[in-house]
C-alpha atoms as a PDB file:
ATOM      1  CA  UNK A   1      19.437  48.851  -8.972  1.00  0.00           C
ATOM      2  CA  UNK A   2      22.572  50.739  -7.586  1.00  0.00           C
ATOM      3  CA  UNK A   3      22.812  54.317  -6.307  1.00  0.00           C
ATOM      4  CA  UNK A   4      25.140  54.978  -9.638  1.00  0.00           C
ATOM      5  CA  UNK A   5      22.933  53.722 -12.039  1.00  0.00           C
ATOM      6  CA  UNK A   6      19.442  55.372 -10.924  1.00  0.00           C
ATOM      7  CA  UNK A   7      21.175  58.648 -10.904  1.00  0.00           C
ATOM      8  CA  UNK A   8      22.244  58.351 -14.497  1.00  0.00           C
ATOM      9  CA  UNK A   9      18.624  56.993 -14.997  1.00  0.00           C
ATOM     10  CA  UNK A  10      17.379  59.807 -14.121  1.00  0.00           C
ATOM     11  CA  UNK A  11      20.145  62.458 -15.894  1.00  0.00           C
ATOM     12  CA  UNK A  12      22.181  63.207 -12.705  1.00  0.00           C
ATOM     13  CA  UNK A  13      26.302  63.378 -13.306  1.00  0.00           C
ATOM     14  CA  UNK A  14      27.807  60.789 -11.994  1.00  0.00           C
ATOM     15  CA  UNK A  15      30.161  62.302 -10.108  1.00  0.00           C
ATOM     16  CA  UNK A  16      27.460  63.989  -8.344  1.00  0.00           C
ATOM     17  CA  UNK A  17      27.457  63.080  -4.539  1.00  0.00           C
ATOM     18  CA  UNK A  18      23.603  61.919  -3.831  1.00  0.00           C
ATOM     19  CA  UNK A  19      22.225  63.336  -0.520  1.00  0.00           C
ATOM     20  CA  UNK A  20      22.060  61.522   2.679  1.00  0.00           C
ATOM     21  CA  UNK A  21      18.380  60.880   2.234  1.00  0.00           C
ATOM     22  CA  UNK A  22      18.822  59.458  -1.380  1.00  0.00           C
ATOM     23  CA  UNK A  23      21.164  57.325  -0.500  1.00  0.00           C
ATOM     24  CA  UNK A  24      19.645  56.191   2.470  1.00  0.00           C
ATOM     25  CA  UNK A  25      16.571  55.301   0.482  1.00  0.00           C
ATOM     26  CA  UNK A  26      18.874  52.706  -1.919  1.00  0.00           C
ATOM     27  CA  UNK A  27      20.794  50.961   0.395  1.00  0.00           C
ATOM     28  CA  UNK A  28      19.355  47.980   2.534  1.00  0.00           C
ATOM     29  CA  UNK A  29      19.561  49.223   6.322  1.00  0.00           C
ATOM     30  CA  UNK A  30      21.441  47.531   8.763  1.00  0.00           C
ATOM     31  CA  UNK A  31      18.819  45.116   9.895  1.00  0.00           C
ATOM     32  CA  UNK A  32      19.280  43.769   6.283  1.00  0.00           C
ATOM     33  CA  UNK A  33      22.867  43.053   6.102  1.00  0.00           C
ATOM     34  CA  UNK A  34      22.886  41.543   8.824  1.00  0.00           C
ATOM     35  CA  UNK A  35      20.148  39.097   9.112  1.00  0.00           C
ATOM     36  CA  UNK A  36      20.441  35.975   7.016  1.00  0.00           C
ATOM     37  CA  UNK A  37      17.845  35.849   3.971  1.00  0.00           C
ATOM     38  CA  UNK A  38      15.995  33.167   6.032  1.00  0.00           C
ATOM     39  CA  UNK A  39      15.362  35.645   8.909  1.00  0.00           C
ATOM     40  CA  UNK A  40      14.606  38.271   6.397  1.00  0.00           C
ATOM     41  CA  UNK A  41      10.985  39.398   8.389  1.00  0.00           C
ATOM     42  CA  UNK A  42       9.701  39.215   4.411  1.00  0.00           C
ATOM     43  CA  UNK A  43      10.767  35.585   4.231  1.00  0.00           C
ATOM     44  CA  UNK A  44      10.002  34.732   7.909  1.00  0.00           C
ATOM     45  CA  UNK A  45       5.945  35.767   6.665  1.00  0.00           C
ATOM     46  CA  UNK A  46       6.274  33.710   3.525  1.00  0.00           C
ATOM     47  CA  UNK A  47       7.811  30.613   5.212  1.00  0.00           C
ATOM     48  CA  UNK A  48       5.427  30.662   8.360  1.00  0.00           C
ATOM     49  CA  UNK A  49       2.443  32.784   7.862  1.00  0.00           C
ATOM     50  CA  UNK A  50       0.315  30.006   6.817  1.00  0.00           C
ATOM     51  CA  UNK A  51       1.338  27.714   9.858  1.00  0.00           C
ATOM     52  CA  UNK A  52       0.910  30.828  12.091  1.00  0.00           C
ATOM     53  CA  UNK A  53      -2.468  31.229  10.917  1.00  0.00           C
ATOM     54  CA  UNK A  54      -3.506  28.190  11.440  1.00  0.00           C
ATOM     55  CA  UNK A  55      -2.147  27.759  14.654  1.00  0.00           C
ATOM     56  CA  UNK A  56      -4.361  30.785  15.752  1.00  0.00           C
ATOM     57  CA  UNK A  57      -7.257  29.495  13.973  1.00  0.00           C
ATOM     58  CA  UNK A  58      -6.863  26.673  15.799  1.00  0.00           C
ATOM     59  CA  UNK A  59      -6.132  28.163  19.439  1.00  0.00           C
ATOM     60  CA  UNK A  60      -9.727  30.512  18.794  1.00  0.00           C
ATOM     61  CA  UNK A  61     -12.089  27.982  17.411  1.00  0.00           C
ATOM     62  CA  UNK A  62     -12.602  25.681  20.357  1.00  0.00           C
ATOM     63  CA  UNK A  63     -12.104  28.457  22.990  1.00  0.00           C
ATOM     64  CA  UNK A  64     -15.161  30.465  21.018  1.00  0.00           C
ATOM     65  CA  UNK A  65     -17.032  27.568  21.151  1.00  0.00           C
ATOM     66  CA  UNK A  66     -16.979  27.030  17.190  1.00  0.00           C
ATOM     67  CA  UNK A  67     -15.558  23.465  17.977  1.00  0.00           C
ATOM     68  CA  UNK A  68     -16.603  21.641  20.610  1.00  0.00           C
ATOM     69  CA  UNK A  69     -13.103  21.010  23.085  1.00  0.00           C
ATOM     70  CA  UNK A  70     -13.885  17.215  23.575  1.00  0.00           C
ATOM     71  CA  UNK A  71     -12.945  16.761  19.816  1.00  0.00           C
ATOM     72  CA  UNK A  72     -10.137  19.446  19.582  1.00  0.00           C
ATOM     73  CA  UNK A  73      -8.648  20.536  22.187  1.00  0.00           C
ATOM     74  CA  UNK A  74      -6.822  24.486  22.117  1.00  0.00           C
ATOM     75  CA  UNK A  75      -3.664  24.453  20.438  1.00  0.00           C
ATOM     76  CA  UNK A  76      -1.893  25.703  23.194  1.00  0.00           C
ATOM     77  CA  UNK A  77      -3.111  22.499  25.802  1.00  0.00           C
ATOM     78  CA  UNK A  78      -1.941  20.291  23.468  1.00  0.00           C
ATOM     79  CA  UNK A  79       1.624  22.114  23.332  1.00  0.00           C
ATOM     80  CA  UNK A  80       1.967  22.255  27.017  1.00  0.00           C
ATOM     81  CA  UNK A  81       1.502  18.097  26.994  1.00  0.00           C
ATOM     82  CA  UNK A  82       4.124  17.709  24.221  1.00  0.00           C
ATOM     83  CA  UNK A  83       6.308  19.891  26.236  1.00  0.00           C
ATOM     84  CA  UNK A  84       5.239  18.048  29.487  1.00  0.00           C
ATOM     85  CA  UNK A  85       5.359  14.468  27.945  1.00  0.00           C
ATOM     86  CA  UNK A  86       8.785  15.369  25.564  1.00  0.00           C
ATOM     87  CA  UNK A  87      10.898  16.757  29.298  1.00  0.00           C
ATOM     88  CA  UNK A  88       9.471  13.562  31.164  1.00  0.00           C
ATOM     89  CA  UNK A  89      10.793  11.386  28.554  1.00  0.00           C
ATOM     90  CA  UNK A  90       7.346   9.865  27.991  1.00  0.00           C
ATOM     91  CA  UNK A  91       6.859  10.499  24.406  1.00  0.00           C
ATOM     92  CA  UNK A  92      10.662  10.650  23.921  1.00  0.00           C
ATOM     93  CA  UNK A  93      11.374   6.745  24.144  1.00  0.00           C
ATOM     94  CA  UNK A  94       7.995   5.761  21.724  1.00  0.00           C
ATOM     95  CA  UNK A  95       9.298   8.791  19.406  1.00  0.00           C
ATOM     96  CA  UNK A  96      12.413   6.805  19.405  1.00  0.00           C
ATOM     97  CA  UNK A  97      11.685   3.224  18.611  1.00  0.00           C
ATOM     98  CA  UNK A  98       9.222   4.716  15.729  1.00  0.00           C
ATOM     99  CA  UNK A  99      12.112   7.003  13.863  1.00  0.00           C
ATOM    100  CA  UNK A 100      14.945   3.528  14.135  1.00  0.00           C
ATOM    101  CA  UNK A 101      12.017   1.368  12.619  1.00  0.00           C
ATOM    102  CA  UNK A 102      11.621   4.108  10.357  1.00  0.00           C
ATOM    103  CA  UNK A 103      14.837   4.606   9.365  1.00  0.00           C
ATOM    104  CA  UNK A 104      16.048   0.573   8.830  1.00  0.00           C
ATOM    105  CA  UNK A 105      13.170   0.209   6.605  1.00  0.00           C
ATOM    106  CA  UNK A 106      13.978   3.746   4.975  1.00  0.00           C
ATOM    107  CA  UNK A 107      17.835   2.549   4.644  1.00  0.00           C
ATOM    108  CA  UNK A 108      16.703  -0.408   3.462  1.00  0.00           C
ATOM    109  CA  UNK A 109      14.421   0.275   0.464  1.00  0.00           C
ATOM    110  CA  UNK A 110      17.713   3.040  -0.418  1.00  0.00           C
ATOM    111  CA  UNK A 111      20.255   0.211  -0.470  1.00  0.00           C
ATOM    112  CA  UNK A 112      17.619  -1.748  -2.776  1.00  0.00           C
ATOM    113  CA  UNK A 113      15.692   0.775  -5.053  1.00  0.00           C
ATOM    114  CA  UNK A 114      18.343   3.306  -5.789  1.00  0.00           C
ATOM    115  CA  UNK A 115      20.676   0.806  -7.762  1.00  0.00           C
ATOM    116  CA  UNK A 116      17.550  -0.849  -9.364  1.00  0.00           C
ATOM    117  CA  UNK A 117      16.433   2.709 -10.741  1.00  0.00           C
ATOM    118  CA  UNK A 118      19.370   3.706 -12.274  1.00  0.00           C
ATOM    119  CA  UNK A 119      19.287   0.266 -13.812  1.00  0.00           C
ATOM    120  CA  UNK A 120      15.702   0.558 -14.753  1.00  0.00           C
ATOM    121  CA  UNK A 121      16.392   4.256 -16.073  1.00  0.00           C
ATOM    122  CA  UNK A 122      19.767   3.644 -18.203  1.00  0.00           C
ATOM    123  CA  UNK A 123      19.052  -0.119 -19.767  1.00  0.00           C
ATOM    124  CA  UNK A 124      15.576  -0.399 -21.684  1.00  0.00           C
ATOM    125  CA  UNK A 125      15.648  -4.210 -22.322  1.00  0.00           C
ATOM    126  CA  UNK A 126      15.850  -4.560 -18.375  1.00  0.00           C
ATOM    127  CA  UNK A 127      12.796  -2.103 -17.827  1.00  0.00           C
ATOM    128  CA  UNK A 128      11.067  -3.580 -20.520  1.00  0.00           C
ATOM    129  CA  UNK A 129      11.126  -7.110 -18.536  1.00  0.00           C
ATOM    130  CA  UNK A 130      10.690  -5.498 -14.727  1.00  0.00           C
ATOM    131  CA  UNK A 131       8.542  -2.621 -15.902  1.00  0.00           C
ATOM    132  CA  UNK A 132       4.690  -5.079 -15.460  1.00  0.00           C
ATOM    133  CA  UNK A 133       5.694  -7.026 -12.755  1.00  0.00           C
ATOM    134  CA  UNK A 134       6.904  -3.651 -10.781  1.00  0.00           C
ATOM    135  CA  UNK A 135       3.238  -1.954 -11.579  1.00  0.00           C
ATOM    136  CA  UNK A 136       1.417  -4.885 -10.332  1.00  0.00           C
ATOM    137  CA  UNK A 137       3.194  -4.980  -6.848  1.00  0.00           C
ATOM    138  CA  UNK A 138       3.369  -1.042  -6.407  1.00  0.00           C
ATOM    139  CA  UNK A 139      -0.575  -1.177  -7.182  1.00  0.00           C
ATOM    140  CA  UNK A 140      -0.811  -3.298  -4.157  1.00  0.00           C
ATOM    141  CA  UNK A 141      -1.104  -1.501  -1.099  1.00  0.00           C
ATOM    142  CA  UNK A 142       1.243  -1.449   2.059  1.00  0.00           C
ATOM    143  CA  UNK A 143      -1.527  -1.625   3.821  1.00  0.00           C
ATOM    144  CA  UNK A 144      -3.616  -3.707   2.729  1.00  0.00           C
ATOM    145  CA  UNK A 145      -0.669  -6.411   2.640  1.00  0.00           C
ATOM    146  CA  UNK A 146       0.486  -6.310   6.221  1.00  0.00           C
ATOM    147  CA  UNK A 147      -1.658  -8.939   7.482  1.00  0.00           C
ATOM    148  CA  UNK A 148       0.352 -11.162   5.221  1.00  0.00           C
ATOM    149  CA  UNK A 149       3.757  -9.672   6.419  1.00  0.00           C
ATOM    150  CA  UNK A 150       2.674 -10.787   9.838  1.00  0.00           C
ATOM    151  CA  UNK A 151       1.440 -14.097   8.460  1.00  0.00           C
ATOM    152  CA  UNK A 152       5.017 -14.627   6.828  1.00  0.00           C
ATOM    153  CA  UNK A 153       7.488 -12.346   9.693  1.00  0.00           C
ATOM    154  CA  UNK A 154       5.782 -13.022  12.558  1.00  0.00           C
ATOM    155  CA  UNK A 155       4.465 -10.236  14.906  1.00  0.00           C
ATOM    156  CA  UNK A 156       7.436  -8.326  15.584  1.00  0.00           C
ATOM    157  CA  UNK A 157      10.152  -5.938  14.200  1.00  0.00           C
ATOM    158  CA  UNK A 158      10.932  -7.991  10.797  1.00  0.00           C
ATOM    159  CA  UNK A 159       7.475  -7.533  10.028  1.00  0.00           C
ATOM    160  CA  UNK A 160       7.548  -3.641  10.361  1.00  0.00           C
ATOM    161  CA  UNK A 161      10.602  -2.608   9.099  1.00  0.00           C
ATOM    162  CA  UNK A 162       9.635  -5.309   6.229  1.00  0.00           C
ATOM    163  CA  UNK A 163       6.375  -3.496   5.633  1.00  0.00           C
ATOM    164  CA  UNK A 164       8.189   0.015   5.482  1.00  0.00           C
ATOM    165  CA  UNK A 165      10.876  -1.051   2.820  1.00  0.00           C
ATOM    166  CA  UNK A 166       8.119  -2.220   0.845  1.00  0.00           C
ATOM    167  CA  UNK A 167       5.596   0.681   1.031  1.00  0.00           C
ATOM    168  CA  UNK A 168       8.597   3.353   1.103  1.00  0.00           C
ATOM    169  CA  UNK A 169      11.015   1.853  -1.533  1.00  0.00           C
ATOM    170  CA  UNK A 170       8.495   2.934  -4.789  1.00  0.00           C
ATOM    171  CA  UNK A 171       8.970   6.715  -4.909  1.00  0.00           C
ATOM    172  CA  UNK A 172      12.547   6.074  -4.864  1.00  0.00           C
ATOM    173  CA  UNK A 173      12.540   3.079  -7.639  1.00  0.00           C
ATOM    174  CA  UNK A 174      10.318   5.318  -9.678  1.00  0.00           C
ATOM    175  CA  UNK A 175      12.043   8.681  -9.594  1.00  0.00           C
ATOM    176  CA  UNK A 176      14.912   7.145  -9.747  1.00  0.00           C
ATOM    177  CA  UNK A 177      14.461   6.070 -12.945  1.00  0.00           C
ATOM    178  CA  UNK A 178      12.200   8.922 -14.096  1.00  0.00           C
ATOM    179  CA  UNK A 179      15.400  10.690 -13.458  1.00  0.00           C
ATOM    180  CA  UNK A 180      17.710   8.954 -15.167  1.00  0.00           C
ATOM    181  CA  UNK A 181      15.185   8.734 -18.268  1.00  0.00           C
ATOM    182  CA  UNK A 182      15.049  12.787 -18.452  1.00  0.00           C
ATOM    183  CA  UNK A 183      18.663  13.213 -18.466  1.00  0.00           C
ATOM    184  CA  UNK A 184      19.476  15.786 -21.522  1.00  0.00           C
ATOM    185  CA  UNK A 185      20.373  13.458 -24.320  1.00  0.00           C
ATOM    186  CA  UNK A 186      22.906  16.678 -25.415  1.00  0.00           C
ATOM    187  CA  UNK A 187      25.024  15.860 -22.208  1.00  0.00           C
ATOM    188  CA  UNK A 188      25.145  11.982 -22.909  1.00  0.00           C
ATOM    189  CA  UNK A 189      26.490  12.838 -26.635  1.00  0.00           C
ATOM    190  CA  UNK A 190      29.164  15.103 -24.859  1.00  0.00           C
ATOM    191  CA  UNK A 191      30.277  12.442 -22.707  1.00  0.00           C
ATOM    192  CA  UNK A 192      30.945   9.925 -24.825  1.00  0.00           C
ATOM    193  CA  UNK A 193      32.162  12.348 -27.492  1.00  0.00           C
ATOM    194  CA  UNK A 194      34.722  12.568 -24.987  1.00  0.00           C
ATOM    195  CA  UNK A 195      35.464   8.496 -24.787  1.00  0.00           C
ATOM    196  CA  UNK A 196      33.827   8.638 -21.112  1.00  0.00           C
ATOM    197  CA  UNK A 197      33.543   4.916 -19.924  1.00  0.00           C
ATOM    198  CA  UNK A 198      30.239   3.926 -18.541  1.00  0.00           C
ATOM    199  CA  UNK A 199      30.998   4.049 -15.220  1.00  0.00           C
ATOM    200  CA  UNK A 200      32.570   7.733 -15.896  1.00  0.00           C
ATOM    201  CA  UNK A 201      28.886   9.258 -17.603  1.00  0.00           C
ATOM    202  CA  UNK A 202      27.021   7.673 -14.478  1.00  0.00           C
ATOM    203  CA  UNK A 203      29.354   9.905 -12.015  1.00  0.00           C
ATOM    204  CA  UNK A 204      29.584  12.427 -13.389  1.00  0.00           C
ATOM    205  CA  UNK A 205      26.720  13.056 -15.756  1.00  0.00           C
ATOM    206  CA  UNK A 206      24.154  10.755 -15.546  1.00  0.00           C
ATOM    207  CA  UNK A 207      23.659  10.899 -11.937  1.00  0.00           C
ATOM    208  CA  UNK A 208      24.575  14.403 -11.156  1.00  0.00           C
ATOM    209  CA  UNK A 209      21.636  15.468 -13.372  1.00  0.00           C
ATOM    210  CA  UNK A 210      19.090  13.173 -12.337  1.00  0.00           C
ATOM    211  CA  UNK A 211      19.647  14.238  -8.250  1.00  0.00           C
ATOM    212  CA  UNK A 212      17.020  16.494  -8.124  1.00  0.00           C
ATOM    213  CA  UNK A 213      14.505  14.048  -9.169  1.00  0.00           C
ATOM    214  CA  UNK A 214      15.966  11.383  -7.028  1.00  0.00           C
ATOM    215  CA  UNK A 215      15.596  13.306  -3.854  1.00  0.00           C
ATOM    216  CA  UNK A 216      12.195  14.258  -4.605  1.00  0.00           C
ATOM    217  CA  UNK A 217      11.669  10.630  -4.173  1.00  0.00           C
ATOM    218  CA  UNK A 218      13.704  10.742  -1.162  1.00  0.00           C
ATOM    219  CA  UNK A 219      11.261  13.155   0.550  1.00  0.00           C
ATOM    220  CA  UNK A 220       8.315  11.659  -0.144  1.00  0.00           C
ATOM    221  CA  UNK A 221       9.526   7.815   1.073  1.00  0.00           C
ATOM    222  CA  UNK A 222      11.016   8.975   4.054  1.00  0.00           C
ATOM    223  CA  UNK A 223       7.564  10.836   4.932  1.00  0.00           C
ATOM    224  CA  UNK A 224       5.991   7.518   3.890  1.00  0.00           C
ATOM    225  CA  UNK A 225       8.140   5.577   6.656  1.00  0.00           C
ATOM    226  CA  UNK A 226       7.101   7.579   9.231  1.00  0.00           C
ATOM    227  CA  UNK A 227       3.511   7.531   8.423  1.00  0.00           C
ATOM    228  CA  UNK A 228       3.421   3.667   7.782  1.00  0.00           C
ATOM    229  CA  UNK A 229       4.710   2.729  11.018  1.00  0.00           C
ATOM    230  CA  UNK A 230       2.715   4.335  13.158  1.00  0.00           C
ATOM    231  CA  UNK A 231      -0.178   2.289  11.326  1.00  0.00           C
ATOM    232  CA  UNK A 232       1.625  -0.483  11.871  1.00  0.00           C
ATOM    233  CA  UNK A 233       2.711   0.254  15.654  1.00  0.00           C
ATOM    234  CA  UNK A 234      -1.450   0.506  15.948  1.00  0.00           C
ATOM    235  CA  UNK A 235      -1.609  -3.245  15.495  1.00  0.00           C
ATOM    236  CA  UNK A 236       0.059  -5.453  18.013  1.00  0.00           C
ATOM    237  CA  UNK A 237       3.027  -3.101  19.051  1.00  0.00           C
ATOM    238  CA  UNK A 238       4.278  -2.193  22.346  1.00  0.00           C
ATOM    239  CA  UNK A 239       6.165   0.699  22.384  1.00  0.00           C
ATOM    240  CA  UNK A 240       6.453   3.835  19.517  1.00  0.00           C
ATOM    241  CA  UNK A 241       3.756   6.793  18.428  1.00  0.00           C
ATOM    242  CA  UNK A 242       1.297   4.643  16.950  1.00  0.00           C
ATOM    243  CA  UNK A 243       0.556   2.821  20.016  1.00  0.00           C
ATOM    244  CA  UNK A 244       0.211   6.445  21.779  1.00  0.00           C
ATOM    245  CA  UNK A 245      -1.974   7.224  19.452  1.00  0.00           C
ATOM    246  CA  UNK A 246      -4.245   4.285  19.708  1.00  0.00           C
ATOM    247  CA  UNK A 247      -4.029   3.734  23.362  1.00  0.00           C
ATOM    248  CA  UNK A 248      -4.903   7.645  23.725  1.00  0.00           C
ATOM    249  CA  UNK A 249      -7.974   7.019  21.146  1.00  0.00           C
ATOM    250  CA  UNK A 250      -9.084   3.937  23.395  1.00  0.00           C
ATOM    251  CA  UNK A 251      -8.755   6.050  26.629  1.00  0.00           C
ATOM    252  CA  UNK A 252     -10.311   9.280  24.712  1.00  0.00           C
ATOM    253  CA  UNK A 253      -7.514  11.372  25.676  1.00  0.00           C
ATOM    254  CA  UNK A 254      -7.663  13.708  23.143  1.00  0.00           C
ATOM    255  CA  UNK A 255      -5.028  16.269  24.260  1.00  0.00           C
ATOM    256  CA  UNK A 256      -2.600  13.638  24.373  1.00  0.00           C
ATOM    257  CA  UNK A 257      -3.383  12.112  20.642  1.00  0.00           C
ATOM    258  CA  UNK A 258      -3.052  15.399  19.854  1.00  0.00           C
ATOM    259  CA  UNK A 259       0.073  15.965  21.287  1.00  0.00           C
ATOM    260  CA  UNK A 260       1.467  13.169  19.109  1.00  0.00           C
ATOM    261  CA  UNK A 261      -0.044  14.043  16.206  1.00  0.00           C
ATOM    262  CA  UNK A 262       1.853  17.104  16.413  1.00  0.00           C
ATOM    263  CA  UNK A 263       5.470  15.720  17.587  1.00  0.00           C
ATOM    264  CA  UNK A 264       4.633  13.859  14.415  1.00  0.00           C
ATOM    265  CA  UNK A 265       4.178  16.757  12.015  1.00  0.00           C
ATOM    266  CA  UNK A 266       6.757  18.514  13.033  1.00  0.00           C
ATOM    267  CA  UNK A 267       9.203  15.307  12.998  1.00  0.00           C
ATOM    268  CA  UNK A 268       7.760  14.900   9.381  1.00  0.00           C
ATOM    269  CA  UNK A 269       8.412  19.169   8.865  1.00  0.00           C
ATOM    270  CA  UNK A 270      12.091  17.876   9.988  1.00  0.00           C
ATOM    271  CA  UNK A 271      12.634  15.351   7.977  1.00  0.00           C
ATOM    272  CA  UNK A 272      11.309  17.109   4.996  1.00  0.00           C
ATOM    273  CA  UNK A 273      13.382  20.224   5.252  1.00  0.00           C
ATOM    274  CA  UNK A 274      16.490  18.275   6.319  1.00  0.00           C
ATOM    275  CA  UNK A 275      16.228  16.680   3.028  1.00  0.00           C
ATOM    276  CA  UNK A 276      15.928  19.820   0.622  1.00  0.00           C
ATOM    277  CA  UNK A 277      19.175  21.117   3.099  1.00  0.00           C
ATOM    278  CA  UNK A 278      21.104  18.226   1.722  1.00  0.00           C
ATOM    279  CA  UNK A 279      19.879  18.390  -1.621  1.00  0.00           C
ATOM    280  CA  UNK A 280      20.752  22.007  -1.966  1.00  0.00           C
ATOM    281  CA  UNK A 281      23.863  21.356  -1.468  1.00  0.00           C
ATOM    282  CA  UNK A 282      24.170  18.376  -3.413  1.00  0.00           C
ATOM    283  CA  UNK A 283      22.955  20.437  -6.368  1.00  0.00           C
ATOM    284  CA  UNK A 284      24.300  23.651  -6.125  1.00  0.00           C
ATOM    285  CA  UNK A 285      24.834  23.904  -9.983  1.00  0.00           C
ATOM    286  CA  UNK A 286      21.086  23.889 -10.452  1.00  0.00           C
ATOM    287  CA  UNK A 287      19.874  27.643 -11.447  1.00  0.00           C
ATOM    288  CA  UNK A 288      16.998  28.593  -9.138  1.00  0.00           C
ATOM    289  CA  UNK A 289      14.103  29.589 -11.671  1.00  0.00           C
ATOM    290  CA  UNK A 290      12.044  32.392 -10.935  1.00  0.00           C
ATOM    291  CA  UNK A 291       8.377  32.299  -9.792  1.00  0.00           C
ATOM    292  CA  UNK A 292       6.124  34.611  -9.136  1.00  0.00           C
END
């Protein structure tokens, strides 16, 4: 509410100069204007207070003897070795090799599911054929099937950038063409009531308005990637995070498999937000509803 209007609220004259205090009161201070709204100190608490508090939780617990250290460690020893083992280079090669399996496979089950979603979202007769044969495979899973992708790939990076597309590609198939299905039939009437070709309603109305359900597929197979091949680097790899992880279990170095469980969260945190950036601005026509 402006300065002008809350005095005529309240039955001042408009041309009425308020006092310094008054106006003071209604206009943001200077911290305000010229902070972004993401390092609003309001925001800042709503974004991070959770994390914060359970980073102190965390940091208290073992130190007060509520948790016993040789299972968790203090937050802050396992910070100092991911800072120690991140400015070696240690971790920095393994975190390496893990995000370019995780991305081919990632790219990979893109290149393959996005096409076959739309497909499976805008022709019926098609979905009606794929539609059993693609719940009986995603039933199956990743998991449980990599023994046979080493059995058929061989024990070595076919095999886990194979067993990535396939455990990563289904969110994207499926929301895909949950997102084509939900498209307001109102928009598809206006554009062929104005002789749009096919290829003209997928650009630019078909597609546009299924994004947001297409990247929330997006963000949950690219979190997928990450977490599949470090289960997959536990088994017969010899470099990347999961074989940190393991060979730090084996050892029982438990600040270190901490360490990597948290250069993996946050990579995940990364990945995650670097997603909704892109789809933000993908999507800008989208009105932001309001929540309480």
């Amino acid at each position: 509410m402006s300065i002008q209007s809350t005095l005529e609220h309240a039955g001042v004259a408009s041309r009425t100069e308020p006092p310094p205090a008054v106006r003071a009161a209604f206009e943001p201070s200077q911290l305000e204007r010229t902070l972004p709204t993401w390092l609003e100190p309001r925001d800042l608490v709503r974004r991070f207070g959770g994390i914060a508090s359970f980073l102190v939780a965390w940091e208290l617990a073992p130190r007060l003897g509520l948790i016993s250290t040789a299972f968790v460690p203090p937050f802050s020893k396992a910070a100092a070795a991911l800072i120690v083992s991140l400015s070696n280079g240690d971790l920095t090669h393994h975190l390496a090799v893990s995000l370019t399996r995780s991305l081919a496979g990632f790219t990979l089950a893109l290149v393959v599911a996005l096409p076959l979603g739309l497909l499976l979202g805008w022709f019926r007769k098609f979905e009606s054929y794929v539609e059993p044969l693609i719940q009986v495979f995603r039933q199956t899973s990743a998991f449980a099937l990599f023994p046979l992708f080493i059995l058929v790939f061989g024990v070595g990076e076919i095999s886990r950038i194979a067993i990535i597309f396939y455990g990563a590609q289904w969110y994207i198939l499926l929301n895909t063409s949950s997102g084509v299905k939900n498209v307001d039939p109102l928009l598809i009437k206006l554009g062929r009531s104005l002789k749009m070709s096919h290829f003209q309603l997928f650009r630019k109305i078909i597609l546009p308005a299924a994004l947001p359900t297409i990247f929330t597929g997006l963000r949950l197979s690219a979190t997928l990637a990450i977490l599949i091949i470090v289960s997959a680097e536990m088994m017969g790899a010899s470099e990347g995070l999961g074989l940190v992880l393991i060979t730090a279990q084996y050892n029982f170095d438990v600040v270190r498999m901490y360490a990597a469980v948290m250069l993996l969260a946050l990579v995940g945190y990364l990945t995650n937000y670097l997603l909704v950036g892109i789809e933000k601005r993908l999507t800008g026509w989208k009105p932001e509803i309001a929540r309480y």
